[in-house]
N, C-alpha and C. Protein backbone atom coordinates (compact mmCIF):
# COMPACT_ATOMS: atom_id res chain seq x y z
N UNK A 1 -4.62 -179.82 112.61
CA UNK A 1 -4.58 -181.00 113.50
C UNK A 1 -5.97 -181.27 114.10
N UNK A 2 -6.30 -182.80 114.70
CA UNK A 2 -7.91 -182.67 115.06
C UNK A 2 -7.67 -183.33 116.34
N UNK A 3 -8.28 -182.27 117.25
CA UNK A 3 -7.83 -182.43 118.60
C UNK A 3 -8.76 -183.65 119.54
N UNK A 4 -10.02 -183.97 118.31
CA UNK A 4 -10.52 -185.15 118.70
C UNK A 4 -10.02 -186.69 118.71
N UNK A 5 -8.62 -186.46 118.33
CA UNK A 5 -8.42 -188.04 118.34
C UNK A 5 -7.79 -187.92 119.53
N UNK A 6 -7.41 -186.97 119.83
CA UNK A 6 -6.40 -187.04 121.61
C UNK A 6 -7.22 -187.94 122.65
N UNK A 7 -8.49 -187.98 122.81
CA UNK A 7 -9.10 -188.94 123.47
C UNK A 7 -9.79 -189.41 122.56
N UNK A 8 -9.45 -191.16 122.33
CA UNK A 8 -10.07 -191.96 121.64
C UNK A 8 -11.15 -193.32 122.45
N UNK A 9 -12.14 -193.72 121.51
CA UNK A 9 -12.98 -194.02 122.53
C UNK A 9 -12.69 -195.47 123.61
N UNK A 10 -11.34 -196.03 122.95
CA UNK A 10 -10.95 -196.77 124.02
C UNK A 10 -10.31 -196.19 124.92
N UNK A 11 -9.71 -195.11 125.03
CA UNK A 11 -8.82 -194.95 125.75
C UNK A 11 -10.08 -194.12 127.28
N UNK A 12 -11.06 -193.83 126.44
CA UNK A 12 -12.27 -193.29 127.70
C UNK A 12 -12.75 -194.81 128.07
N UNK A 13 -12.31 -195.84 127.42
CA UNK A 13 -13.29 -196.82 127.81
C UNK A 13 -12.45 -197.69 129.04
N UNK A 14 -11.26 -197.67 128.95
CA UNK A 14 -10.43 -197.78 130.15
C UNK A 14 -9.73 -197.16 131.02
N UNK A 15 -10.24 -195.46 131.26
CA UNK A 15 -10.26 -194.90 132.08
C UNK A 15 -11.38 -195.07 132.58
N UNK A 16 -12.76 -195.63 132.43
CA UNK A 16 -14.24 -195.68 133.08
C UNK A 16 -13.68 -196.70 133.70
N UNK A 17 -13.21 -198.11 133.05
CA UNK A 17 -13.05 -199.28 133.54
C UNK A 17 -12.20 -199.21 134.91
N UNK A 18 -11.25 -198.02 135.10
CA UNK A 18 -10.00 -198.59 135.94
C UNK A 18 -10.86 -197.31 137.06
N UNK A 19 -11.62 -196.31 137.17
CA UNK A 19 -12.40 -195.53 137.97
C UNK A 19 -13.53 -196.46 138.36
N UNK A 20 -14.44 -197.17 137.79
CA UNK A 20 -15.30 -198.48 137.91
C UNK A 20 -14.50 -199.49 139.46
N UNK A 21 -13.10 -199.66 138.65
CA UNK A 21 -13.00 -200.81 139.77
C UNK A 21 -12.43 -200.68 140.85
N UNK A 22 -11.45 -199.25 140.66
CA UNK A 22 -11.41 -198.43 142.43
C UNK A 22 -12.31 -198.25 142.95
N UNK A 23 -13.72 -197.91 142.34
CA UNK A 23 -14.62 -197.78 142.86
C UNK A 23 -14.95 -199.00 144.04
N UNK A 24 -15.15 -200.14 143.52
CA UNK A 24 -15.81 -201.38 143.53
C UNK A 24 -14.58 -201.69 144.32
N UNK A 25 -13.87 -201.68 144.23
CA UNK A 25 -12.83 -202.12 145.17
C UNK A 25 -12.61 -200.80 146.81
N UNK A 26 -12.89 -199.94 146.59
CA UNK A 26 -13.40 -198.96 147.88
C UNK A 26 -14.01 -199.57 148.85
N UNK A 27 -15.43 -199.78 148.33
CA UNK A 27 -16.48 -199.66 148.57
C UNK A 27 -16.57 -201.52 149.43
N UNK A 28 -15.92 -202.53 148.51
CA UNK A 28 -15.84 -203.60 149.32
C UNK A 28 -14.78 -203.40 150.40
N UNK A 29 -13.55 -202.82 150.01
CA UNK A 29 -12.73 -202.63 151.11
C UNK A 29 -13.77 -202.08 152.86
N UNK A 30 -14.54 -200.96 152.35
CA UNK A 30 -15.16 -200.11 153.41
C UNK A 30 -16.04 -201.50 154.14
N UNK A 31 -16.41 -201.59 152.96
CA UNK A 31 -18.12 -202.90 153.47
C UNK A 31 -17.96 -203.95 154.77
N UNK A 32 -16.20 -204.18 154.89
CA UNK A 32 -15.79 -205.30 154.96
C UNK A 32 -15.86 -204.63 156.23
N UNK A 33 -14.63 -203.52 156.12
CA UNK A 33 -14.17 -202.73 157.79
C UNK A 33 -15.70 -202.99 158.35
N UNK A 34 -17.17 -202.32 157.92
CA UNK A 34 -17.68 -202.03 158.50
C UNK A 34 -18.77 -203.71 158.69
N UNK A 35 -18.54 -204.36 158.07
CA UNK A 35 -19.61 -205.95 158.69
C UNK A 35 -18.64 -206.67 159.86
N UNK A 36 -17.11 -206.54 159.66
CA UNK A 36 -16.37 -206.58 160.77
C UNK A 36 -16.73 -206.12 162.10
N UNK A 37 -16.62 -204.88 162.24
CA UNK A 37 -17.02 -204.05 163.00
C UNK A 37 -18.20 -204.24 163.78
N UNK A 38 -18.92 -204.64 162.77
CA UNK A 38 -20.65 -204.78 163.56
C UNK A 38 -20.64 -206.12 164.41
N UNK A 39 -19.91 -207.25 163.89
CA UNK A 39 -20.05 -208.80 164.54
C UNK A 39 -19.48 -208.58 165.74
N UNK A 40 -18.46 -207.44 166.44
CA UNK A 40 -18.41 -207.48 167.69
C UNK A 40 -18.90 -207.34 168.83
């Protein structure tokens, strides 16, 4: 059996994608709390 097809290169290419946009979606979530925060 070839244990290299168990991860194939799409399937790494939309686990980057969906870690990418939690990311990006964190990071604006945080951005927001914190430009909020500051205008008071």
């Amino acid at each position: 059996m070839n244990k290299k097809g168990k991860y194939s290169p799409e399937f790494k290419e939309q686990a980057v994608k969906r870690t990418l946009s939690g990311v990006i979606t964190s990071y604006s979530i945080h951005y927001t709390k914190l430009y909020e925060s500051n205008r008071m």
